[in-house]
C-alpha atoms as a PDB file:
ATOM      1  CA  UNK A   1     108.211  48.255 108.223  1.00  0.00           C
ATOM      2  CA  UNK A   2     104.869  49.424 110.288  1.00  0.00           C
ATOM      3  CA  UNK A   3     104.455  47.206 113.078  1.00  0.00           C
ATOM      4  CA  UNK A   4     100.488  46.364 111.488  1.00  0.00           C
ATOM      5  CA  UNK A   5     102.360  45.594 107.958  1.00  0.00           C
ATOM      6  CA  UNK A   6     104.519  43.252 110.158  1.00  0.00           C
ATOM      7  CA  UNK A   7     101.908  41.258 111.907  1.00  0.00           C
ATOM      8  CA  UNK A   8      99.603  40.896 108.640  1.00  0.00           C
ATOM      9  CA  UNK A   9     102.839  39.314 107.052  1.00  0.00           C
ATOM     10  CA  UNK A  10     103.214  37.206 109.663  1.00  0.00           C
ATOM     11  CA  UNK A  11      99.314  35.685 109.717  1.00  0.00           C
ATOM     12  CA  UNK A  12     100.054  35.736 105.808  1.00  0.00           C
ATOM     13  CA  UNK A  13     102.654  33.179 106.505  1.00  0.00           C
ATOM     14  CA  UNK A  14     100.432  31.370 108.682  1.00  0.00           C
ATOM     15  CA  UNK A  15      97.855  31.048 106.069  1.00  0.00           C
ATOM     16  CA  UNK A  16     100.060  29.795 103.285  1.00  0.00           C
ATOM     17  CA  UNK A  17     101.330  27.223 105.644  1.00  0.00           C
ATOM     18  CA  UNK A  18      97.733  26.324 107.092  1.00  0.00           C
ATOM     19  CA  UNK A  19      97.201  25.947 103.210  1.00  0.00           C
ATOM     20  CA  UNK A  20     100.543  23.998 102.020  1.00  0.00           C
ATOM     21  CA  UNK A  21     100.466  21.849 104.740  1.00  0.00           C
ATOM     22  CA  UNK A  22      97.080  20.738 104.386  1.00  0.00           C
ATOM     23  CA  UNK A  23      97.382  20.228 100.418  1.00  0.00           C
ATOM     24  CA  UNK A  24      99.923  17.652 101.219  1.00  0.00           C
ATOM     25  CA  UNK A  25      98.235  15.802 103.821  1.00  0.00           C
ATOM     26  CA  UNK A  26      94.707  15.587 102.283  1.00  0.00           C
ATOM     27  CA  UNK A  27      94.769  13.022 100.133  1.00  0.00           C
ATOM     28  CA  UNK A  28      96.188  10.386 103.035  1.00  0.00           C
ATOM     29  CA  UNK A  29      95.003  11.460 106.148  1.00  0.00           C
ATOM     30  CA  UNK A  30      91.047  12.025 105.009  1.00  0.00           C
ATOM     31  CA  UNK A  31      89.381  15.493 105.916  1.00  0.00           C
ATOM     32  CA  UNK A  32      91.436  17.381 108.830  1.00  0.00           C
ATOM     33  CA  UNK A  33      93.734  18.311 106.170  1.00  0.00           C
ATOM     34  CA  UNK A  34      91.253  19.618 103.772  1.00  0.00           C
ATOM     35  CA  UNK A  35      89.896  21.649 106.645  1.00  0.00           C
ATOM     36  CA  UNK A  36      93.291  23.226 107.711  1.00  0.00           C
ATOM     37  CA  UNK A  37      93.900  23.773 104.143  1.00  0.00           C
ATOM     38  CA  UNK A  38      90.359  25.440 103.646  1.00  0.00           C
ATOM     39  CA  UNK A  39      91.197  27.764 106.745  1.00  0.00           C
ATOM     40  CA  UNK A  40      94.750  28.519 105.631  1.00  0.00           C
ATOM     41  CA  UNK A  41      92.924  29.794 102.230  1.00  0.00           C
ATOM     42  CA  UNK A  42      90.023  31.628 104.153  1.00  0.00           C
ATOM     43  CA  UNK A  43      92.541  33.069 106.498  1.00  0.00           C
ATOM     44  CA  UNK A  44      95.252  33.921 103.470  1.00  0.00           C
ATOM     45  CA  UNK A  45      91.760  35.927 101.968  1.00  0.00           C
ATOM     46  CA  UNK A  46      91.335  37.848 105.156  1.00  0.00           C
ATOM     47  CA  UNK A  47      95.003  38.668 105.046  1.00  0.00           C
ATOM     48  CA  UNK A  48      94.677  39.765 101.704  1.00  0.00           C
ATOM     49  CA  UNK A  49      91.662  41.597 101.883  1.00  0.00           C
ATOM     50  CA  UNK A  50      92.325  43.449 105.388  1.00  0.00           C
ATOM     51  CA  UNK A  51      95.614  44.021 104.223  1.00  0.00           C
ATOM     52  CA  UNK A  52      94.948  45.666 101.087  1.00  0.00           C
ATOM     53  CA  UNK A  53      92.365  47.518 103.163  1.00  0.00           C
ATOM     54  CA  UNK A  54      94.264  48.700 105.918  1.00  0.00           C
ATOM     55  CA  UNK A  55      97.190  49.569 103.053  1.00  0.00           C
ATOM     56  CA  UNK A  56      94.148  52.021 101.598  1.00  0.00           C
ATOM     57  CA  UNK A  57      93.579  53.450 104.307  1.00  0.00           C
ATOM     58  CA  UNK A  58      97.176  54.060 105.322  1.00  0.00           C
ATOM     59  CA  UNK A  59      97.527  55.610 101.675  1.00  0.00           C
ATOM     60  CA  UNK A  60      94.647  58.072 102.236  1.00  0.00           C
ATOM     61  CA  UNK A  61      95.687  58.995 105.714  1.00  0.00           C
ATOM     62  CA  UNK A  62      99.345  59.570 104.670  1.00  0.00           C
ATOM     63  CA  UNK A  63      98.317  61.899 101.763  1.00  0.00           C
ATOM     64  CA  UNK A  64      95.632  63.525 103.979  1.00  0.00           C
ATOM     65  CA  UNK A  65      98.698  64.461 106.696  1.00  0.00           C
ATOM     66  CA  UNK A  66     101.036  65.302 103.903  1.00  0.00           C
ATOM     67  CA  UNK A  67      98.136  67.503 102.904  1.00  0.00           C
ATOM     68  CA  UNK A  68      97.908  69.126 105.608  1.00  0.00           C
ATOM     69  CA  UNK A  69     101.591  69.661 106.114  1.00  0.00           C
ATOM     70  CA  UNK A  70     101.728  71.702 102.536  1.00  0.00           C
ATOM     71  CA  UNK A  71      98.702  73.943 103.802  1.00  0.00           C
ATOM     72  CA  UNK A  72     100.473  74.182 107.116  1.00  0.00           C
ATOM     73  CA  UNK A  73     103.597  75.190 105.073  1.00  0.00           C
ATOM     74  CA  UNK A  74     102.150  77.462 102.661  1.00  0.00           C
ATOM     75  CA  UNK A  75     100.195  79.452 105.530  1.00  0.00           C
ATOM     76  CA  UNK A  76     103.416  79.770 107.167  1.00  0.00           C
ATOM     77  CA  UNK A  77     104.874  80.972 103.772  1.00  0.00           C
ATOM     78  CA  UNK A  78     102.182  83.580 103.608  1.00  0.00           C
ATOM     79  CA  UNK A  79     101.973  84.865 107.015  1.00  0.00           C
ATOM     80  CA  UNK A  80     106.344  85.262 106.777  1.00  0.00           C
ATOM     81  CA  UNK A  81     105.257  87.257 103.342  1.00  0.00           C
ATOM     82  CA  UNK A  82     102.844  89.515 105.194  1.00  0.00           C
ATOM     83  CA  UNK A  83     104.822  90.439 108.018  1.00  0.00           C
ATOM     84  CA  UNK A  84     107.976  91.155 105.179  1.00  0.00           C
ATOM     85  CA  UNK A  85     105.415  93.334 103.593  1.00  0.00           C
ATOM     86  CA  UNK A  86     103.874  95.167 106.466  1.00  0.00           C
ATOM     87  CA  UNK A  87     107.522  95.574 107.473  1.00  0.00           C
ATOM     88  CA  UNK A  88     108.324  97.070 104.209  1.00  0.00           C
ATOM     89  CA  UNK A  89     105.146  99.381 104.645  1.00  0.00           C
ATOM     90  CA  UNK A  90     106.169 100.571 107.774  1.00  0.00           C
ATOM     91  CA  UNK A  91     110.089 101.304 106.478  1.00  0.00           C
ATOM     92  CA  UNK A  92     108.479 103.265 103.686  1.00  0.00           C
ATOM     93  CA  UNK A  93     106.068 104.707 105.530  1.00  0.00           C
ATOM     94  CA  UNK A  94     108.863 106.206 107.928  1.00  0.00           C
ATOM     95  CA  UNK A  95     110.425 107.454 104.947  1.00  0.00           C
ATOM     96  CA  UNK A  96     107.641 109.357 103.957  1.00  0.00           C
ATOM     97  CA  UNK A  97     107.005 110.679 106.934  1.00  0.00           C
ATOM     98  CA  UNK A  98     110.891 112.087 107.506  1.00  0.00           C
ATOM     99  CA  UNK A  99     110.768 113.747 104.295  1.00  0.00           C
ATOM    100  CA  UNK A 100     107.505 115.236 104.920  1.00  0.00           C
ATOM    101  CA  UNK A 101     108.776 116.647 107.883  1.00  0.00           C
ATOM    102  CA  UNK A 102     111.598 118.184 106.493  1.00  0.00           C
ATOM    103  CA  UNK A 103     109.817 119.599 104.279  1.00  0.00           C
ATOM    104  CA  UNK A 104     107.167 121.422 106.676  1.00  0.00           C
ATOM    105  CA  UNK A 105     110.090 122.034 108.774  1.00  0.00           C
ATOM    106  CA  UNK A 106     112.136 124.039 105.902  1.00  0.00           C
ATOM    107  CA  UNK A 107     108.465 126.015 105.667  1.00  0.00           C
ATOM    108  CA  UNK A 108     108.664 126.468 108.940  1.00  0.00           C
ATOM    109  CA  UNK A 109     112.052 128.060 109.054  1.00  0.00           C
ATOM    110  CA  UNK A 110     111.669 130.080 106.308  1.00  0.00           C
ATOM    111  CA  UNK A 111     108.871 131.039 107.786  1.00  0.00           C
ATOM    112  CA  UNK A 112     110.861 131.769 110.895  1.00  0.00           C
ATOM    113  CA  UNK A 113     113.688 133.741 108.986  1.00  0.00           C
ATOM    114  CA  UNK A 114     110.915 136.449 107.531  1.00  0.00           C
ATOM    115  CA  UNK A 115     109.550 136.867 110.554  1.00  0.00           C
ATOM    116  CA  UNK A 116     112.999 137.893 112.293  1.00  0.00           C
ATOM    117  CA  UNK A 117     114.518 139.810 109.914  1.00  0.00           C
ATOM    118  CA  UNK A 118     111.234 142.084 109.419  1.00  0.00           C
ATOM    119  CA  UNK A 119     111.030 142.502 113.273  1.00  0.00           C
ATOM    120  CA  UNK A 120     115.081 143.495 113.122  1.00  0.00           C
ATOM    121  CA  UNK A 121     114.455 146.270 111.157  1.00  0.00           C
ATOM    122  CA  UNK A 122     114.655 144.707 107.103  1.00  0.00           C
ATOM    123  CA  UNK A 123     111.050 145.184 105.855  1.00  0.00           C
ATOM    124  CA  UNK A 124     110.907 147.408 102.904  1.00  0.00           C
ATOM    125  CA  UNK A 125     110.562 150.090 102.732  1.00  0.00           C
ATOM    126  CA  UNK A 126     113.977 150.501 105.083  1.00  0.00           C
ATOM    127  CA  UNK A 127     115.723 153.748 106.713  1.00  0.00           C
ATOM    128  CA  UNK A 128     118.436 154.826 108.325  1.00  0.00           C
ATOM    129  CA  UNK A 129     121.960 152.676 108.546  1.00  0.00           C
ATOM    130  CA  UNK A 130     122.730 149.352 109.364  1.00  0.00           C
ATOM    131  CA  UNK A 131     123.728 148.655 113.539  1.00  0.00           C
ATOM    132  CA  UNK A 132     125.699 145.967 115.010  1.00  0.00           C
ATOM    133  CA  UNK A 133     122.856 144.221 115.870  1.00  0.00           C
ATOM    134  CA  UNK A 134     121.151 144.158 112.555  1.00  0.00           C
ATOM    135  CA  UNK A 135     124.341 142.899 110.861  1.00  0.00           C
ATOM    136  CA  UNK A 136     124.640 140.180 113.447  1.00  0.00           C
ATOM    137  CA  UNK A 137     120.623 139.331 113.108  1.00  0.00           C
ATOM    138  CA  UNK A 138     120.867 139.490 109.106  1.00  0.00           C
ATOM    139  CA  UNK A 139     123.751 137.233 109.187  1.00  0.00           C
ATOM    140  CA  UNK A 140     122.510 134.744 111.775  1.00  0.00           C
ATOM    141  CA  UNK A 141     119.038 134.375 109.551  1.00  0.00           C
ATOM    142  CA  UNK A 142     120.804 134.178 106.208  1.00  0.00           C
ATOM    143  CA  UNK A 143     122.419 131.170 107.325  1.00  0.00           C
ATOM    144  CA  UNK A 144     119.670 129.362 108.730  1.00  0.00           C
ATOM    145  CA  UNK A 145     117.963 130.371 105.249  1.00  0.00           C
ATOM    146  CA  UNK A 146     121.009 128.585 103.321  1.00  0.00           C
ATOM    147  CA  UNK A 147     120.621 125.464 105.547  1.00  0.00           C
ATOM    148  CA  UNK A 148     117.017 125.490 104.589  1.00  0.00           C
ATOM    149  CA  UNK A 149     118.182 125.259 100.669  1.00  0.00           C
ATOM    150  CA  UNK A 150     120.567 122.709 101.471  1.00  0.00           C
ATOM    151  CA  UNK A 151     117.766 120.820 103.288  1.00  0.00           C
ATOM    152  CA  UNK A 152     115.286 121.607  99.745  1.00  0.00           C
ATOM    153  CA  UNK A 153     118.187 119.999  97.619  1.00  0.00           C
ATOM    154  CA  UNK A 154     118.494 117.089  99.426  1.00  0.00           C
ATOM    155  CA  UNK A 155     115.106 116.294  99.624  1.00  0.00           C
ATOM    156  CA  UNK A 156     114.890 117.353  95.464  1.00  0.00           C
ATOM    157  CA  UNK A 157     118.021 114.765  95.218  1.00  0.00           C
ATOM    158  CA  UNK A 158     116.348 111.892  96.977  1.00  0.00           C
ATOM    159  CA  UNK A 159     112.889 112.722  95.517  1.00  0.00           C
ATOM    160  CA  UNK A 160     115.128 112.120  91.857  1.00  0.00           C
ATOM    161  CA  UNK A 161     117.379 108.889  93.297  1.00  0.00           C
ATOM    162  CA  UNK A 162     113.867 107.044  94.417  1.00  0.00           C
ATOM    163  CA  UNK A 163     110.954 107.816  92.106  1.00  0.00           C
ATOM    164  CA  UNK A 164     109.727 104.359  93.093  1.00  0.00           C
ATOM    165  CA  UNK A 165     109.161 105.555  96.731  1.00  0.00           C
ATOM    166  CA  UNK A 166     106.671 108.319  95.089  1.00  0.00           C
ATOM    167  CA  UNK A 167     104.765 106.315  92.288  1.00  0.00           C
ATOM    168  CA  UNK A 168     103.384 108.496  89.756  1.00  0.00           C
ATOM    169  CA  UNK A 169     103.308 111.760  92.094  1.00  0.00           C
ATOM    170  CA  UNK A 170     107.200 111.609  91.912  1.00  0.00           C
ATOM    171  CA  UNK A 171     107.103 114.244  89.243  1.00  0.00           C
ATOM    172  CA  UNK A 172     104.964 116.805  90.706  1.00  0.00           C
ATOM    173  CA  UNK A 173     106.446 116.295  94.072  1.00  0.00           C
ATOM    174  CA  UNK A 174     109.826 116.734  92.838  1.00  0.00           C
ATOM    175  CA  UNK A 175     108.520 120.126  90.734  1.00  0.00           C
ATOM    176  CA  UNK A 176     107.134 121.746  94.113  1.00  0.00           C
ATOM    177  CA  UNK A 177     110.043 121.481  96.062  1.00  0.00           C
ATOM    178  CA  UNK A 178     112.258 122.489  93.108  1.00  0.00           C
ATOM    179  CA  UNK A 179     110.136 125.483  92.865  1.00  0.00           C
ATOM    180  CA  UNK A 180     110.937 126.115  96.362  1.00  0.00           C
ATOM    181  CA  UNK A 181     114.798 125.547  96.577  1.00  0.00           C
ATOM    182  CA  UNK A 182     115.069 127.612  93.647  1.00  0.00           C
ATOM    183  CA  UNK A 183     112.866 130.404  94.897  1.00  0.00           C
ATOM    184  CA  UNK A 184     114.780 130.145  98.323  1.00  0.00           C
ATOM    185  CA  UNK A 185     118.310 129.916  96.030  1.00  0.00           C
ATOM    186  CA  UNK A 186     117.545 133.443  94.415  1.00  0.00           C
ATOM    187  CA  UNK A 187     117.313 134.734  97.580  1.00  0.00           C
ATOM    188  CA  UNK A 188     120.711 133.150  99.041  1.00  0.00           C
ATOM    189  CA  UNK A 189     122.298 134.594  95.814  1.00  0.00           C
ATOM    190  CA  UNK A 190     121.187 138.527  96.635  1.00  0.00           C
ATOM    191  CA  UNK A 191     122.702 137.583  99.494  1.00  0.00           C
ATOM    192  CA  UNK A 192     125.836 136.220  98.279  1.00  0.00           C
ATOM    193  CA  UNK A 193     126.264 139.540  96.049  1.00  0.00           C
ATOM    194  CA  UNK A 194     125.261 141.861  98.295  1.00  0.00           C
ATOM    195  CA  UNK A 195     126.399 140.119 101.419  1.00  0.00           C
ATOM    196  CA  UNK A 196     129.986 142.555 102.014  1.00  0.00           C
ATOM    197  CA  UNK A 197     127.964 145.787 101.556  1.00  0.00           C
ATOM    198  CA  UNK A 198     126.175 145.065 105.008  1.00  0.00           C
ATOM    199  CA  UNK A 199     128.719 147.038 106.601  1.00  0.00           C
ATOM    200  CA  UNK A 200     127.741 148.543 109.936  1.00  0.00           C
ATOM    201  CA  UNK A 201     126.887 152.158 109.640  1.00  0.00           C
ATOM    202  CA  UNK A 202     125.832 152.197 105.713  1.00  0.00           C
ATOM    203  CA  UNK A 203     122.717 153.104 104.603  1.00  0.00           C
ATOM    204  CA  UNK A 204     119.729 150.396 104.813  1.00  0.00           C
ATOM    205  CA  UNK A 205     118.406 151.796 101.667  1.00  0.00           C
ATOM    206  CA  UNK A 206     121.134 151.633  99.557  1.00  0.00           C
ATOM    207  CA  UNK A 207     122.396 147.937 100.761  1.00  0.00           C
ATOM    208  CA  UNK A 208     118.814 146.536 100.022  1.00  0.00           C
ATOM    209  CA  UNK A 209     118.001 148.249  97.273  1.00  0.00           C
ATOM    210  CA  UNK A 210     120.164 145.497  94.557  1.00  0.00           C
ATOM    211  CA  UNK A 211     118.588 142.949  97.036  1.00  0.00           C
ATOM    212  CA  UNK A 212     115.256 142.339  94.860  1.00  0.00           C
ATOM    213  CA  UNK A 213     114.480 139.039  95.569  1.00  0.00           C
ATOM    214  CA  UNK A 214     115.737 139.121  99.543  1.00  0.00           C
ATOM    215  CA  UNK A 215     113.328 142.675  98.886  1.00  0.00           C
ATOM    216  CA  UNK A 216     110.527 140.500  97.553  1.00  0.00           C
ATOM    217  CA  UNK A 217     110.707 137.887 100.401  1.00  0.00           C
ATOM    218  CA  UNK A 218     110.706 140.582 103.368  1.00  0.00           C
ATOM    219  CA  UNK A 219     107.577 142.523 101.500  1.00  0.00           C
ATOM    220  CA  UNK A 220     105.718 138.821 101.129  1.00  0.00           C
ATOM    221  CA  UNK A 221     105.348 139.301  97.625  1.00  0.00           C
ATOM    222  CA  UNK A 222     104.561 135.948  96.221  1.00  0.00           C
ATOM    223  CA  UNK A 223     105.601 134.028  99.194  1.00  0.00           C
ATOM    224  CA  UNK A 224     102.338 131.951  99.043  1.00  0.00           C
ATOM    225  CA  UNK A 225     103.072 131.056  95.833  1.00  0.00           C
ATOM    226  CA  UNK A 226     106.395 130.359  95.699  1.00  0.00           C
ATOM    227  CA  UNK A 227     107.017 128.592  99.027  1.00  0.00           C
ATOM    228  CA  UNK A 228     103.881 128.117 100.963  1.00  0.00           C
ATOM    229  CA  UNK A 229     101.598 126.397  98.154  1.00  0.00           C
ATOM    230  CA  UNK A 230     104.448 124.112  96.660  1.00  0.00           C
ATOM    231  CA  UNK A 231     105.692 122.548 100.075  1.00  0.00           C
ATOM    232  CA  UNK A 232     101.986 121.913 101.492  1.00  0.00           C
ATOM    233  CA  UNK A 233     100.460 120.553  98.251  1.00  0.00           C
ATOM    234  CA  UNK A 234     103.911 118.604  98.312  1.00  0.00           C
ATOM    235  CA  UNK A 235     103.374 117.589 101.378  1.00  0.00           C
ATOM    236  CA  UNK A 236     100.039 116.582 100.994  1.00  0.00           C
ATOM    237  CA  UNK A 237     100.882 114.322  98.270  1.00  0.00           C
ATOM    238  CA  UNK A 238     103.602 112.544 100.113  1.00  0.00           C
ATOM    239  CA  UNK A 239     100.795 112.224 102.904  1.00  0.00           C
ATOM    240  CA  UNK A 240      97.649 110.918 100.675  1.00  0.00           C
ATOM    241  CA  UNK A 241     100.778 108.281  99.737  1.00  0.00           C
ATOM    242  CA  UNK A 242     100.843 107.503 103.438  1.00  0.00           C
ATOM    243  CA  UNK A 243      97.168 106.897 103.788  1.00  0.00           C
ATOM    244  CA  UNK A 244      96.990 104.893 100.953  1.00  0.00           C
ATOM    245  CA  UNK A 245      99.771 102.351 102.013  1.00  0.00           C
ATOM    246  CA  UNK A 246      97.804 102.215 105.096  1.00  0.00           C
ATOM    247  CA  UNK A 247      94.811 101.249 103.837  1.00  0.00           C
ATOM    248  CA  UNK A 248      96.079  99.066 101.323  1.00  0.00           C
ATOM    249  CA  UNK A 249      97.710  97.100 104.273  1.00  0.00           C
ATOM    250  CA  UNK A 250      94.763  97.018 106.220  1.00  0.00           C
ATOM    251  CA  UNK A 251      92.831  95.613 103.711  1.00  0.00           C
ATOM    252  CA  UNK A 252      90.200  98.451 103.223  1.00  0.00           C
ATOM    253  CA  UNK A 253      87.854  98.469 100.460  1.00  0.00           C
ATOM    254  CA  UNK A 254      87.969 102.313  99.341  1.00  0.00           C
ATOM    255  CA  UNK A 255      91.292 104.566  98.977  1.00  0.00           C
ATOM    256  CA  UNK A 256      90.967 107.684  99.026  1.00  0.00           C
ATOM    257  CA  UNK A 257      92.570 109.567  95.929  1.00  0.00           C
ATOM    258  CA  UNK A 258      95.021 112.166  95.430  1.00  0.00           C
ATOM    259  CA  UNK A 259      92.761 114.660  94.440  1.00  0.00           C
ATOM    260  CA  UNK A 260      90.733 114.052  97.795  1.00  0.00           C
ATOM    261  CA  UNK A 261      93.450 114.516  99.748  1.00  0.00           C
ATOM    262  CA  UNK A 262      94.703 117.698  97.965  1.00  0.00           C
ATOM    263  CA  UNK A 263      90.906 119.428  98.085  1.00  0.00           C
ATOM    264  CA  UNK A 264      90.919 118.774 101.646  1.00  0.00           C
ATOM    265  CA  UNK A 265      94.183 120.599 102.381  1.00  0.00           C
ATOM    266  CA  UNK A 266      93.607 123.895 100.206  1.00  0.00           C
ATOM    267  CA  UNK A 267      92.058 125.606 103.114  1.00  0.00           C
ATOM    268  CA  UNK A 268      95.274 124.584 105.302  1.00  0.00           C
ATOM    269  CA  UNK A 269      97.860 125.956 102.077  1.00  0.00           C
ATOM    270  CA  UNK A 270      96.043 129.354 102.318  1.00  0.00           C
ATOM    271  CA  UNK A 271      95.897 130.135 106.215  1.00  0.00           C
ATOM    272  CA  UNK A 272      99.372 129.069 106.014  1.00  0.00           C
ATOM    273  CA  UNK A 273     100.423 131.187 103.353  1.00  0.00           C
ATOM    274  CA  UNK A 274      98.557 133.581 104.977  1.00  0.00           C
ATOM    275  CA  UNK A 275      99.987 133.102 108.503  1.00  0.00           C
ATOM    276  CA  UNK A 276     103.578 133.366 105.608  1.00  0.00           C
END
């Protein structure tokens, strides 16, 4: 019991004694008693009525803490929500980022593996016969060129496993960097057929000439289109997904769409094709 309920139970008691005590003594002892019996009453209505009072009060109070302590609770609920989310935002947009950057780094590579093997001698059209060194270089570059394909089909596989992570540019993400791992496969295959004719001292000419799609990707033909274009605009979409995550956990008004982001990057897809 509150230590106020206490004490107005107490002058309660008072009062009804006050009030008892005069009853019974009124009507032989003349008007004392009346008058402690009229104060017990006029002290039993203050009870009451300061009682019932201070009990309102005490009811409005305790709802207006408890109140409080739900709004208290449920901003604490939120703000443990928002930092789950923005922690789930950042995890995904980590994600994003790592398979964005394997993607420009397969580019990048391939890229790289062109370059070297046309500098070593490969770039159509091709003469005289193979030397240690060019067997060596072709070899060396070949591999790094199958990594790269392993590196496409993982990405493809994940892509597949986690369409969520994607939304609805899942599909055409997935499509460009198939069109790439199985532009880069063709070229692994030529490879794989051709690979024990590379035999030092044989003729450049007649090893290559099978070769058409390792051919194709030394002469450049259709290397914008087949690797450069699919892994930016890929990589562009994962990106625009990036920015939009952002935004949306920043609270900003405007996204900017897919189709935004991709007009802004042609001009980047076709210097790097070029530079391809």
């Amino acid at each position: 019991m509150r230590p106020v309920y206490a004490l107005f139970a107490g002058v309660l008691i008072v009062a009804v004694v006050l009030f008892v005590v005069g009853a019974i003594l009124t009507s032989s002892r003349g008007d004392l008693p009346f008058e402690v019996a009229k104060a017990g009453v006029q002290l039993f209505a203050i009870v009451l009525l300061g009682g019932t009072a201070t009990f309102a009060f005490g009811e409005l109070n305790g709802r207006r803490e408890q109140r409080r302590e739900i709004a208290a609770e449920a901003r604490d609920e939120r703000r443990k929500l928002d930092a789950e989310a923005r922690e789930e935002r950042r995890r995904l947009d980590a994600y994003r980022a790592e398979v964005a950057g394997e993607l420009i780094g397969a580019y990048h590579r391939v890229k790289a593996v062109r370059r070297t093997l046309r500098a070593a001698g490969f770039e159509p059209p091709v003469s005289g016969t193979l030397t240690v060194e060019q067997r060596t270089e072709f070899w060396e570059q070949l591999k790094l060129l199958n990594a790269c394909q392993l590196t496409l089909e993982k990405v493809s596989r994940d892509i597949k496993g986690q369409p969520e992570v994607y939304g609805e540019d899942s599909a055409f993400i997935k499509r460009e960097v198939d069109n790439v791992e199985h532009h880069v496969n063709e070229i692994i295959a030529d490879w794989e057929k051709q690979g024990r004719g590379f035999i030092v001292g044989a003729d450049l000419g007649t090893i290559m000439a099978p070769a058409d799609r390792l051919r194709s990707f030394l002469l450049g033909a259709r290397v914008k289109e087949d690797v450069a274009n699919p892994i930016a605009d890929a990589a562009v979409r994962i990106h625009a997904l990036r920015l939009r995550t952002s935004q949306e956990g920043a609270g900003t008004g405007r996204d900017v769409t897919t189709a935004e982001m991709t007009s802004g990057s042609s001009r980047t897809t076709s210097s790097s094709a070029e530079r391809l």
